[in-house]
C-alpha atoms as a PDB file:
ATOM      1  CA  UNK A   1      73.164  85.769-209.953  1.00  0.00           C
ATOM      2  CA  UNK A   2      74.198  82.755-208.440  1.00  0.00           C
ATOM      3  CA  UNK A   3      72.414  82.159-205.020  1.00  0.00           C
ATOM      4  CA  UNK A   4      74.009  78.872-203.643  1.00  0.00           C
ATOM      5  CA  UNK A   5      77.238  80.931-203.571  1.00  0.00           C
ATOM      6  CA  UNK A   6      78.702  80.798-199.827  1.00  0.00           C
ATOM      7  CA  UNK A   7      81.570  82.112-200.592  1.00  0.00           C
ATOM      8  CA  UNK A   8      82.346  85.057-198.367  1.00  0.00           C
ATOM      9  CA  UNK A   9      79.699  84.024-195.713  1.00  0.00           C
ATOM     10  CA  UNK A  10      81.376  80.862-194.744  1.00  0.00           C
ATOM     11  CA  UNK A  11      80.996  79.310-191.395  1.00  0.00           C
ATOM     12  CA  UNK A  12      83.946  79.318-189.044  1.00  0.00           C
ATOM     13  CA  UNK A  13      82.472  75.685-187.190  1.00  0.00           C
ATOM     14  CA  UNK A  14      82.952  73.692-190.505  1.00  0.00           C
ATOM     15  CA  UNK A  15      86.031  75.481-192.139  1.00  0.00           C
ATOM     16  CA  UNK A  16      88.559  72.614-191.045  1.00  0.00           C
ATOM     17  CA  UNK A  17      90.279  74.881-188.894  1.00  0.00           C
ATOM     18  CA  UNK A  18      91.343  72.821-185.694  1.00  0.00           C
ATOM     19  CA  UNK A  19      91.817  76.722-183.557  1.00  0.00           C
ATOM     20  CA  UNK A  20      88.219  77.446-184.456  1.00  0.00           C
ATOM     21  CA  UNK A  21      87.040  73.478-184.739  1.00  0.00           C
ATOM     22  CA  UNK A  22      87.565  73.419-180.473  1.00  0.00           C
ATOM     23  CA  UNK A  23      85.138  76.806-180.390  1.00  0.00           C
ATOM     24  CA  UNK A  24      81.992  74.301-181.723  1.00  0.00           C
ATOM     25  CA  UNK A  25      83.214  71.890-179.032  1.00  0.00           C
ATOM     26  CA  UNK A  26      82.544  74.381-176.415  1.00  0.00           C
ATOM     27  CA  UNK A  27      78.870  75.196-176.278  1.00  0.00           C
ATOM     28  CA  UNK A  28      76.651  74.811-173.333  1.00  0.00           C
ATOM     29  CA  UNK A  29      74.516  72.274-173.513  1.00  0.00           C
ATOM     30  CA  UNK A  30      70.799  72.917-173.453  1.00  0.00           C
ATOM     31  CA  UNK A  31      69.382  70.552-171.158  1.00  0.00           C
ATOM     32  CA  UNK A  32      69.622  70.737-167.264  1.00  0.00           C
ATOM     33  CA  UNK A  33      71.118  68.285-165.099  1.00  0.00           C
ATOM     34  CA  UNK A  34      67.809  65.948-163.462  1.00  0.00           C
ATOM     35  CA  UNK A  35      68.983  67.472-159.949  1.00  0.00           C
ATOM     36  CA  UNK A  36      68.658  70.856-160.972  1.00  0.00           C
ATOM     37  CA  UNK A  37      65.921  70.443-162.905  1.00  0.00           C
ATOM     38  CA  UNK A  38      63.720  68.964-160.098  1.00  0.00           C
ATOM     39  CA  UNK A  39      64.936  71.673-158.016  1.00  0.00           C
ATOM     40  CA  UNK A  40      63.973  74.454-160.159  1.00  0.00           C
ATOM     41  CA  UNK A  41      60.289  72.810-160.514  1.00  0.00           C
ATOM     42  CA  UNK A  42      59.447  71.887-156.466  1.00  0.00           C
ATOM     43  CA  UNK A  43      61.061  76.400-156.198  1.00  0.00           C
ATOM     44  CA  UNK A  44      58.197  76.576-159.046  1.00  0.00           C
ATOM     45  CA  UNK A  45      55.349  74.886-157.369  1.00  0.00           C
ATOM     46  CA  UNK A  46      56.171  76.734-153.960  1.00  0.00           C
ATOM     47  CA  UNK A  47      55.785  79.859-155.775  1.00  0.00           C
ATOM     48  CA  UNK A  48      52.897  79.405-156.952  1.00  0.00           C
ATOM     49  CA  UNK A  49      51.101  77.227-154.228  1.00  0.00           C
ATOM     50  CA  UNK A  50      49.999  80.573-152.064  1.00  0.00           C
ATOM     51  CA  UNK A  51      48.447  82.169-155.569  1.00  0.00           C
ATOM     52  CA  UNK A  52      46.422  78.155-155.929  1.00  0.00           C
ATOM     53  CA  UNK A  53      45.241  78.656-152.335  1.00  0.00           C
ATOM     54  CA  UNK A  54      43.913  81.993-152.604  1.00  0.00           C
ATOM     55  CA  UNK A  55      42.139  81.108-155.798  1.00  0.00           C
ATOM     56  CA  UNK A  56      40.862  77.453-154.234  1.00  0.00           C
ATOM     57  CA  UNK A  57      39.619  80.078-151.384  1.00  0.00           C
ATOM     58  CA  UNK A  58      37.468  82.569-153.221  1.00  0.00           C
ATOM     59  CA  UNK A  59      35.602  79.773-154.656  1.00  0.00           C
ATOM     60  CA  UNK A  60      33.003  80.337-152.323  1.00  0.00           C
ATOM     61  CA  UNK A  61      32.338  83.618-152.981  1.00  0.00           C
ATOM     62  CA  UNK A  62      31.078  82.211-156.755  1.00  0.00           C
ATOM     63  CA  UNK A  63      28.549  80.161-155.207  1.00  0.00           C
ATOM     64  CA  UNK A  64      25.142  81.188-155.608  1.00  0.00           C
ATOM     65  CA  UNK A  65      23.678  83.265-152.472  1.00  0.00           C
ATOM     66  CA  UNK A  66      19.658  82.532-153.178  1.00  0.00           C
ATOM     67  CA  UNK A  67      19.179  86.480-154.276  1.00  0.00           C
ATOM     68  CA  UNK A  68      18.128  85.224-158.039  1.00  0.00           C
ATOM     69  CA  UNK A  69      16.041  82.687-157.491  1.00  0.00           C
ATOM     70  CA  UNK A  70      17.694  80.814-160.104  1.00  0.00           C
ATOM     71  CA  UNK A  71      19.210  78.039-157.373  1.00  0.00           C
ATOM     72  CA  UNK A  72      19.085  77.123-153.754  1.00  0.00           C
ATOM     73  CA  UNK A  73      21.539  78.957-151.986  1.00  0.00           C
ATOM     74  CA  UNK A  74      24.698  77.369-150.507  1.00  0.00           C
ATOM     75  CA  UNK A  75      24.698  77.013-146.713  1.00  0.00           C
ATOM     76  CA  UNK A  76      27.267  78.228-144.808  1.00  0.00           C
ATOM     77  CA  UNK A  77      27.956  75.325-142.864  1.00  0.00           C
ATOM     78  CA  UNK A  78      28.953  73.672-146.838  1.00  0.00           C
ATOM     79  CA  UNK A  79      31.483  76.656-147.571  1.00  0.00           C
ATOM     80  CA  UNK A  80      33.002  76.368-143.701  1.00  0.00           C
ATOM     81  CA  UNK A  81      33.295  72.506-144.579  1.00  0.00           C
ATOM     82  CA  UNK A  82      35.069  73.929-148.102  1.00  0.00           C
ATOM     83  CA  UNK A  83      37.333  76.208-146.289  1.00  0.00           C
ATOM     84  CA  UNK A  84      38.700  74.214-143.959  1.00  0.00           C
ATOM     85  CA  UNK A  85      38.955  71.605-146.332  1.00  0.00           C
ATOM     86  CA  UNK A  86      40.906  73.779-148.557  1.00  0.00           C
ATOM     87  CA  UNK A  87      43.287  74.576-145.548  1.00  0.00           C
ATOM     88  CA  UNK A  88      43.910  71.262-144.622  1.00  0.00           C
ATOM     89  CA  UNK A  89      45.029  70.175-147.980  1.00  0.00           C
ATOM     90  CA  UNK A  90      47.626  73.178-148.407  1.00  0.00           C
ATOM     91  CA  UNK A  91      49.110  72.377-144.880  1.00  0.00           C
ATOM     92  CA  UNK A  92      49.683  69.269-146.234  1.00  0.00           C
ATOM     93  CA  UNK A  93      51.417  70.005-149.503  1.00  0.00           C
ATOM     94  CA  UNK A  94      53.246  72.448-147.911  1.00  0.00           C
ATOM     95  CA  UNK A  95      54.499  69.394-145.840  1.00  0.00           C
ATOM     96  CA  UNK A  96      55.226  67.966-148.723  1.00  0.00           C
ATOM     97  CA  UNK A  97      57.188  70.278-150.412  1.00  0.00           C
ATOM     98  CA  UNK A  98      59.288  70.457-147.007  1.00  0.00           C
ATOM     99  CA  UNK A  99      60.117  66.901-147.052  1.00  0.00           C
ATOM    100  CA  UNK A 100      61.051  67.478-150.783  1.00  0.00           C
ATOM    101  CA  UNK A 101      63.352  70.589-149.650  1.00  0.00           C
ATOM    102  CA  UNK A 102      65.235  68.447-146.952  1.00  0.00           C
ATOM    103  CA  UNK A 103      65.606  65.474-148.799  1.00  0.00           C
ATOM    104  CA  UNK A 104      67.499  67.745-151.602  1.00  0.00           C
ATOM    105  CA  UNK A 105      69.208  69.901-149.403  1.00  0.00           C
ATOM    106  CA  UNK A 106      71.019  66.846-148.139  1.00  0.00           C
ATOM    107  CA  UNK A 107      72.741  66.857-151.598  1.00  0.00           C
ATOM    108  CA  UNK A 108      73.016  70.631-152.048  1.00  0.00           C
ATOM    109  CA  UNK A 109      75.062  71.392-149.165  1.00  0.00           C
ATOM    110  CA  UNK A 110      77.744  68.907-148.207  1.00  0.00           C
ATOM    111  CA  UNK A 111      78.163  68.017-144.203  1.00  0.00           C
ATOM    112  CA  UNK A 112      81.010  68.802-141.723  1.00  0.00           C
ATOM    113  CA  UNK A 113      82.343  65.542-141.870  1.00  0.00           C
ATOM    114  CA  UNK A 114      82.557  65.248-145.550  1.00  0.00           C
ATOM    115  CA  UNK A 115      84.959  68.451-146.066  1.00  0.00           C
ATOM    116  CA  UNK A 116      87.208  67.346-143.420  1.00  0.00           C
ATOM    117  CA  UNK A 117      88.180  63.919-145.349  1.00  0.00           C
ATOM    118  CA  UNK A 118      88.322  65.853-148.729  1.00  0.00           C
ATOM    119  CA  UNK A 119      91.484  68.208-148.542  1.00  0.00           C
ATOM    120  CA  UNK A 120      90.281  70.529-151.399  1.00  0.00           C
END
């Protein structure tokens, strides 16, 4: 039996065919458009910023508390330090990312005065 045989399982894309030749023509492409692309990664990184901050949070609560005796136990004025820290530097990504959101919503949505010179 002959195994290099195609014959009967031939593929419509090469067969010459110019009705079928367009169909190859016509599929989507696979990467994103750099707009979109960015925008789909800063909608990422907001989701996932509250899970970072609750996990940079609890860090704490690993410390050791003195009850072994293996090490010194953290003070509470370093973990208050720690929080607020932590606090600080997600108000201040999360000002980030809002910059980020305005400066490509400007190019999502299209102003007033734009639609009224193009008659679409």
């Amino acid at each position: 039996m002959n195994t290099d045989s195609t014959e009967g399982t031939r593929d419509p894309f090469t067969t010459g065919d110019p009705t079928l030749s367009g169909l190859a023509a016509q599929k989507p492409s696979v990467f994103l458009e750099r707009r979109s692309y960015r925008r789909r990664r800063l909608m990422d990184a907001a989701k996932l910023l509250p899970m970072l901050g609750a996990m940079l949070l609890a860090i704490p609560m690993l410390w050791p508390t003195g009850a072994e005796g293996e090490s010194p136990p953290t003070s509470t004025s370093s973990a208050i330090i720690y929080i607020f820290l932590i606090w600080t530097l997600l108000i201040l990504v999360n000002v980030v990312f809002s910059l980020g959101v305005r400066r490509w919503a400007e190019s999502w949505v299209s102003s007033p005065a734009d639609t009224a010179q193009d008659p679409r």
